[in-house]
Protein backbone atom coordinates (compact mmCIF):
# COMPACT_ATOMS: atom_id res chain seq x y z
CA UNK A 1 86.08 27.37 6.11
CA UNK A 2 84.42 30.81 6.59
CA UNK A 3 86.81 31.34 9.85
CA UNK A 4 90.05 29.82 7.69
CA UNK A 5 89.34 32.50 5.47
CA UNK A 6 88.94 35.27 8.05
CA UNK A 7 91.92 34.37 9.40
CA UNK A 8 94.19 34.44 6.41
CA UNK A 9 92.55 38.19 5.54
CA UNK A 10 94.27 39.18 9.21
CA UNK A 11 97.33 37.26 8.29
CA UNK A 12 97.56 39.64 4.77
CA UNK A 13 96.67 42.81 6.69
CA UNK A 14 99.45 42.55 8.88
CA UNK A 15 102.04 41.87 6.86
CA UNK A 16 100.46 44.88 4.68
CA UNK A 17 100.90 46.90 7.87
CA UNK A 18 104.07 45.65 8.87
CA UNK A 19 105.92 46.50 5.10
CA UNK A 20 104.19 49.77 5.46
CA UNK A 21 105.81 50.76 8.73
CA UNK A 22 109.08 49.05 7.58
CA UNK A 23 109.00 51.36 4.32
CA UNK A 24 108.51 54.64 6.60
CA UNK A 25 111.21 53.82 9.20
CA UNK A 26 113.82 53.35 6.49
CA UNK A 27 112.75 56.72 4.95
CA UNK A 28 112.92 58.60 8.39
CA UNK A 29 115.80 57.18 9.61
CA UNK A 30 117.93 58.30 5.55
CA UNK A 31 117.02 62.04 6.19
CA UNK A 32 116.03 62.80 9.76
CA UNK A 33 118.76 62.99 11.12
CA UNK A 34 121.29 64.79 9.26
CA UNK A 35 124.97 64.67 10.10
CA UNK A 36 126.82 67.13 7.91
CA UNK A 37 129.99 67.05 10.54
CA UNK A 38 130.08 63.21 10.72
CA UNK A 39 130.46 63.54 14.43
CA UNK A 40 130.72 60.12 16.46
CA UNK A 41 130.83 58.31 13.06
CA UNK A 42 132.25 54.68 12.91
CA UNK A 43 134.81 54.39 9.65
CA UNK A 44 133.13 53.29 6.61
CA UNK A 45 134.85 49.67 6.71
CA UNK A 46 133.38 49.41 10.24
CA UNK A 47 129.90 50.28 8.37
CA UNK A 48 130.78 47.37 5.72
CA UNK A 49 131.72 45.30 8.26
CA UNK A 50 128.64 45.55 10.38
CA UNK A 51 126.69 45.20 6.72
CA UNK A 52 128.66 41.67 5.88
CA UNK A 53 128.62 40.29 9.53
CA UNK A 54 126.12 42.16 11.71
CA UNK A 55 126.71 39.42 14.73
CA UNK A 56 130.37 39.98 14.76
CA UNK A 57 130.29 43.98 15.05
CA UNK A 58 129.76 46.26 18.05
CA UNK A 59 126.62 46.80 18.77
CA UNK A 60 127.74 50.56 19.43
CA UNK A 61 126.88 50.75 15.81
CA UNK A 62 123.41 49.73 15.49
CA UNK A 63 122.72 52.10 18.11
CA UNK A 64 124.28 55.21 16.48
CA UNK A 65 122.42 53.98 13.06
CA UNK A 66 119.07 55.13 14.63
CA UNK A 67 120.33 58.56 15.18
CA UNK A 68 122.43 59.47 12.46
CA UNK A 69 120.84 59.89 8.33
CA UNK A 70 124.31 59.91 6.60
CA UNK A 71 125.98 56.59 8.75
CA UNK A 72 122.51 55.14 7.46
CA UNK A 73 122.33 55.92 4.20
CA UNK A 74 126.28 54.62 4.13
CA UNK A 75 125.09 51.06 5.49
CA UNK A 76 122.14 50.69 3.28
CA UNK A 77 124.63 50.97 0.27
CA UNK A 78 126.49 48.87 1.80
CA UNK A 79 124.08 46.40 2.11
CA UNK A 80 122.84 46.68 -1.36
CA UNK A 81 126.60 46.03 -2.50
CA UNK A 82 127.05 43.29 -0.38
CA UNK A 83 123.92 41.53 -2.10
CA UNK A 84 125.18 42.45 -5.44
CA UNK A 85 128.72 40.78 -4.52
CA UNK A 86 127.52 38.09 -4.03
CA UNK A 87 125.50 37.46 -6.93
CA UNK A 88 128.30 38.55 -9.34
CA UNK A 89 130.34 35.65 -7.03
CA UNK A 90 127.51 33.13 -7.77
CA UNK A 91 127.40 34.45 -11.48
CA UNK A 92 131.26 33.69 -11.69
CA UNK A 93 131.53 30.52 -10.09
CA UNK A 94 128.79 29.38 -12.89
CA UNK A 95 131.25 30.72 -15.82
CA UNK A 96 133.90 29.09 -14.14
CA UNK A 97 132.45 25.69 -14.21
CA UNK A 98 131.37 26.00 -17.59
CA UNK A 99 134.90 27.55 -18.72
CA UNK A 100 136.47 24.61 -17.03
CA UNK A 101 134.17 22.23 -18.79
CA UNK A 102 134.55 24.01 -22.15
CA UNK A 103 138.45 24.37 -21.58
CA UNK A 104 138.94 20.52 -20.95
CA UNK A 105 136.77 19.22 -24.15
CA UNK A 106 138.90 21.83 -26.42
CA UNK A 107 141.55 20.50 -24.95
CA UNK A 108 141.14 16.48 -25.55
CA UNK A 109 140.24 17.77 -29.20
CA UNK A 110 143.70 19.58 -29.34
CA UNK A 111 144.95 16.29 -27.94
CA UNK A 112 142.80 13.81 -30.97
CA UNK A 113 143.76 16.76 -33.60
CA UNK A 114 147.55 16.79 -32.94
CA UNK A 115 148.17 13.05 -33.49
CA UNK A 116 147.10 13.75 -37.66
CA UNK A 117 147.63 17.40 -38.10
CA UNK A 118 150.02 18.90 -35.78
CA UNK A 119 151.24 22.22 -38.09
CA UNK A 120 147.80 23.13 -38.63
CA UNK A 121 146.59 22.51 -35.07
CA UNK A 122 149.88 24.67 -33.95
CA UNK A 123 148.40 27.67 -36.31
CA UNK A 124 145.11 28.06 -35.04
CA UNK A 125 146.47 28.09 -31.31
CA UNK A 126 148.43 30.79 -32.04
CA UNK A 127 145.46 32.46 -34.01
CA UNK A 128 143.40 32.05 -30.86
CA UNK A 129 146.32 33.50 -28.19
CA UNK A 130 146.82 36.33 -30.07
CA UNK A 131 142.86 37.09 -30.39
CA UNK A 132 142.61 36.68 -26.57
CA UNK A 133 145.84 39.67 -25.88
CA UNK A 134 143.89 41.76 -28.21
CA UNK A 135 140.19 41.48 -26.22
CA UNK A 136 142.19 41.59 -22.75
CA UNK A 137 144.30 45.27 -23.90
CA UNK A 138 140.92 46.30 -25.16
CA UNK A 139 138.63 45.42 -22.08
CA UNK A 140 142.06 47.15 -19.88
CA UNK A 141 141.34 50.65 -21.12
CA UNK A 142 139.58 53.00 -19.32
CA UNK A 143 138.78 56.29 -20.16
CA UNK A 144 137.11 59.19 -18.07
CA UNK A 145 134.13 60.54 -19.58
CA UNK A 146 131.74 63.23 -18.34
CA UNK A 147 127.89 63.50 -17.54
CA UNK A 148 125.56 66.33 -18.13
CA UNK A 149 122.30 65.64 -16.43
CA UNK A 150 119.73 69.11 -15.96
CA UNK A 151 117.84 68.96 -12.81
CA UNK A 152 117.19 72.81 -13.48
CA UNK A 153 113.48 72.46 -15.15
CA UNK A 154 112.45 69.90 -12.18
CA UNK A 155 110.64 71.47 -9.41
CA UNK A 156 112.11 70.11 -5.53
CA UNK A 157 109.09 69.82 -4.31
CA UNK A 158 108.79 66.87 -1.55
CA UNK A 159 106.34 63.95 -2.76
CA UNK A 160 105.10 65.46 -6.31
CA UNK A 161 105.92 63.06 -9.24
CA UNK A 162 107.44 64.51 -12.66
CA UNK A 163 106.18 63.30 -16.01
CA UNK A 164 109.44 62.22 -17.91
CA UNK A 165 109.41 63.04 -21.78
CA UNK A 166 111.75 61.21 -23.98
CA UNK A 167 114.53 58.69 -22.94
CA UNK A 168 116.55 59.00 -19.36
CA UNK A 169 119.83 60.39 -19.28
CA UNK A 170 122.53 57.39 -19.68
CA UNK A 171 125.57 56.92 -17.04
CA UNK A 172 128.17 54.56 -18.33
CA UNK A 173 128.76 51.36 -15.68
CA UNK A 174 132.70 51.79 -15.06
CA UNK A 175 135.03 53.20 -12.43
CA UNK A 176 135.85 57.26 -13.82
CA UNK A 177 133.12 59.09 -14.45
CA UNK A 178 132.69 62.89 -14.29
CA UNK A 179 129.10 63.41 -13.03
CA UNK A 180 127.58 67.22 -13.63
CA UNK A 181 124.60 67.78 -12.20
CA UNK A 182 122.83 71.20 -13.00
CA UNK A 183 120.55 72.03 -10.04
CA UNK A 184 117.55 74.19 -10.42
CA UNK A 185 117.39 77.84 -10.21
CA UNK A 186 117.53 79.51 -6.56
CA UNK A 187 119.51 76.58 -5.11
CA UNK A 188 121.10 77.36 -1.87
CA UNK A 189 125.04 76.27 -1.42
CA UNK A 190 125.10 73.70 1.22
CA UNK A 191 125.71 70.00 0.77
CA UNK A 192 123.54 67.67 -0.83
CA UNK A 193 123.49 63.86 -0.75
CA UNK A 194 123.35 62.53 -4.62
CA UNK A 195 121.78 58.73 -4.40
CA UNK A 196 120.71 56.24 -6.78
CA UNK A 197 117.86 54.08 -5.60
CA UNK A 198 116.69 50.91 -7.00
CA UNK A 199 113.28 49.76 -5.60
CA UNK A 200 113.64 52.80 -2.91
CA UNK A 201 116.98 51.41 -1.51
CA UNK A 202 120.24 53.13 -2.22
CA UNK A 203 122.99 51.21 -4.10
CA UNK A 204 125.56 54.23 -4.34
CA UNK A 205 125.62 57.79 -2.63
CA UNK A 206 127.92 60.37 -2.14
CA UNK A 207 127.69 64.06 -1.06
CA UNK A 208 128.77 67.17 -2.52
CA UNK A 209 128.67 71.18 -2.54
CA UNK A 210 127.84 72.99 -5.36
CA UNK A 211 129.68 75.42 -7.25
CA UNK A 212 128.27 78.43 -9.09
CA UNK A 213 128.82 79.62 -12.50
CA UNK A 214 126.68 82.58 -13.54
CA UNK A 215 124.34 82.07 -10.54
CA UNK A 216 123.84 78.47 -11.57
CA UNK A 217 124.70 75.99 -9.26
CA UNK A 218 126.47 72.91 -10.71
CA UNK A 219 127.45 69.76 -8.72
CA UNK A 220 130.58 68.34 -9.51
CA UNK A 221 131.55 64.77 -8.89
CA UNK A 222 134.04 62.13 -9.67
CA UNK A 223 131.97 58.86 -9.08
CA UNK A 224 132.98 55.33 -9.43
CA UNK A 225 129.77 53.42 -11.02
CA UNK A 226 132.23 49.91 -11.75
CA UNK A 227 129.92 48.26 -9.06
CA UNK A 228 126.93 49.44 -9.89
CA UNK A 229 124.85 46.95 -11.69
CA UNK A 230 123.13 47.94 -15.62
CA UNK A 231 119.93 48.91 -15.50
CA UNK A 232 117.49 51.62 -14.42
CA UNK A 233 117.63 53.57 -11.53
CA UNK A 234 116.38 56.94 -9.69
CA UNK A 235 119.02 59.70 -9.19
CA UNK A 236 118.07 61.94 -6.36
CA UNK A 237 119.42 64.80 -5.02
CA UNK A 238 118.47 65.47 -1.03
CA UNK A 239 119.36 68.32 1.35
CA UNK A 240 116.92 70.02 3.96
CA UNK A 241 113.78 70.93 2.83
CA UNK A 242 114.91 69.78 -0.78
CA UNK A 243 114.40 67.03 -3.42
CA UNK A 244 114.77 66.50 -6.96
CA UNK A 245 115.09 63.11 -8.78
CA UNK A 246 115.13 61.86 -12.23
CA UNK A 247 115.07 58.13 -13.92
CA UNK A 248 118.17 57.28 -15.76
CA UNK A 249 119.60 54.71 -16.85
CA UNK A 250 123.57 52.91 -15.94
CA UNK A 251 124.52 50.68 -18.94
CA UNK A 252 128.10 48.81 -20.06
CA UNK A 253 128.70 51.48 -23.39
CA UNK A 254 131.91 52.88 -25.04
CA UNK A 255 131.99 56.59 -23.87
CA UNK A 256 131.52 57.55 -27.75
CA UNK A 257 128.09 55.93 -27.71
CA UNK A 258 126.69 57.71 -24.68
CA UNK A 259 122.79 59.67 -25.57
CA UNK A 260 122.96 63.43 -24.80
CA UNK A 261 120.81 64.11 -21.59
């Protein structure tokens, strides 16, 4: 029993070790080797393709992953969306069924209720068409809307947590959204890579330059968050030698609900 037991500890402090060292490679290879010229880089669909069928891709690719931060980061997102895909495509082909299911009993009612009461049946089929154009026009319109978030009072220090006060900024989950992101004082212009990480992956980067207004530097994006699944997520903003990052929060809200940063 006593060497059972022994054995098991081993067995939990390698896998310990193991999760450890698989943590720090995936956080050296995102920023080690920075790319800002994208030179050598495979397209991004040959990225998503080598995310969605590794075994069917060059293996050119897997190669050039260990040398290059920004291809990386790109396939890790890729990755992540992959695995979101296809839960939204297990989620659906649940509603389906159900719809299917729901669809045919309403419809052997219509079928029992039509025999006895045919102008009344007529009526409320009409009520419930025109019900269903309203809800499709009104989940059709999309409106831009911008995001404020100040990065200026946190500190880029490498590895030094910041105590959040109050509730994290809000990004609204759909496809055109104006993303503002107020650096902190002193920041140099060069690009920066803007990330959101959920359990220290990334599910959606991009990378952008600053511009300056007043000596402030401001990073202005158009982002496309219609992928991105609700709930909470870190926002951090990398370059060399720099790193800020705040909690927010990606939820499904009209843009006239959104909370003020």
């Amino acid at each position: 029993m006593a060497r059972k037991t022994a054995m098991e500890a081993q067995k939990s402090r390698v896998m310990i070790t193991e999760r450890h060292l698989l943590g720090f490679a995936r956080s050296y290879l995102s920023e080690m080797f920075p790319n800002p010229g994208r030179q050598g880089c495979p397209s991004t669909d040959a990225l998503r393709g080598f995310a969605e069928h590794s075994t069917r891709s060059e293996g050119s690719i897997s190669t050039h992953l260990s040398f290059c931060s920004p291809c990386f980061n790109t396939y890790l997102a890729c990755l992540e969306r992959a695995r979101l895909r296809m839960q939204r495509v297990r989620r659906v082909q649940r509603i389906k069924t159900t719809a299917i299911a729901g669809i045919v009993f309403s419809l052997i009612c219509f079928l029992s209720i039509t025999k006895y009461r045919r102008p009344e049946t007529a009526s409320r089929t009409d009520i419930i068409a025109a019900q269903s154009r309203s809800s499709l026009q009104a989940h059709g319109t999309t409106t831009a809307v911008s995001v404020l978030i100040d990065l200026g009072n946190r500190s880029p220090l490498r590895g030094v947590p910041h105590v959040e006060r109050g509730a994290p900024p809000v990004i609204p989950s759909g496809p055109s959204v104006n993303l503002i992101l107020k650096l902190p004082f002193g920041s140099e212009d060069r690009n920066y890579s803007i990330r959101l990480n959920s359990r220290g992956s990334a599910v959606w980067l991009l990378t952008a330059k600053p511009h300056f207004d007043h000596g402030q530097a401001l990073l202005h994006t158009h982002a496309d968050f219609s992928q991105v699944s609700p709930g909470r997520y870190e926002l951090v903003v990398v370059a060399k030698d720099f790193r800020v990052s705040v909690p927010i929060v990606v939820e499904n809200i009209a843009p006239g609900n959104l909370r003020k940063p």
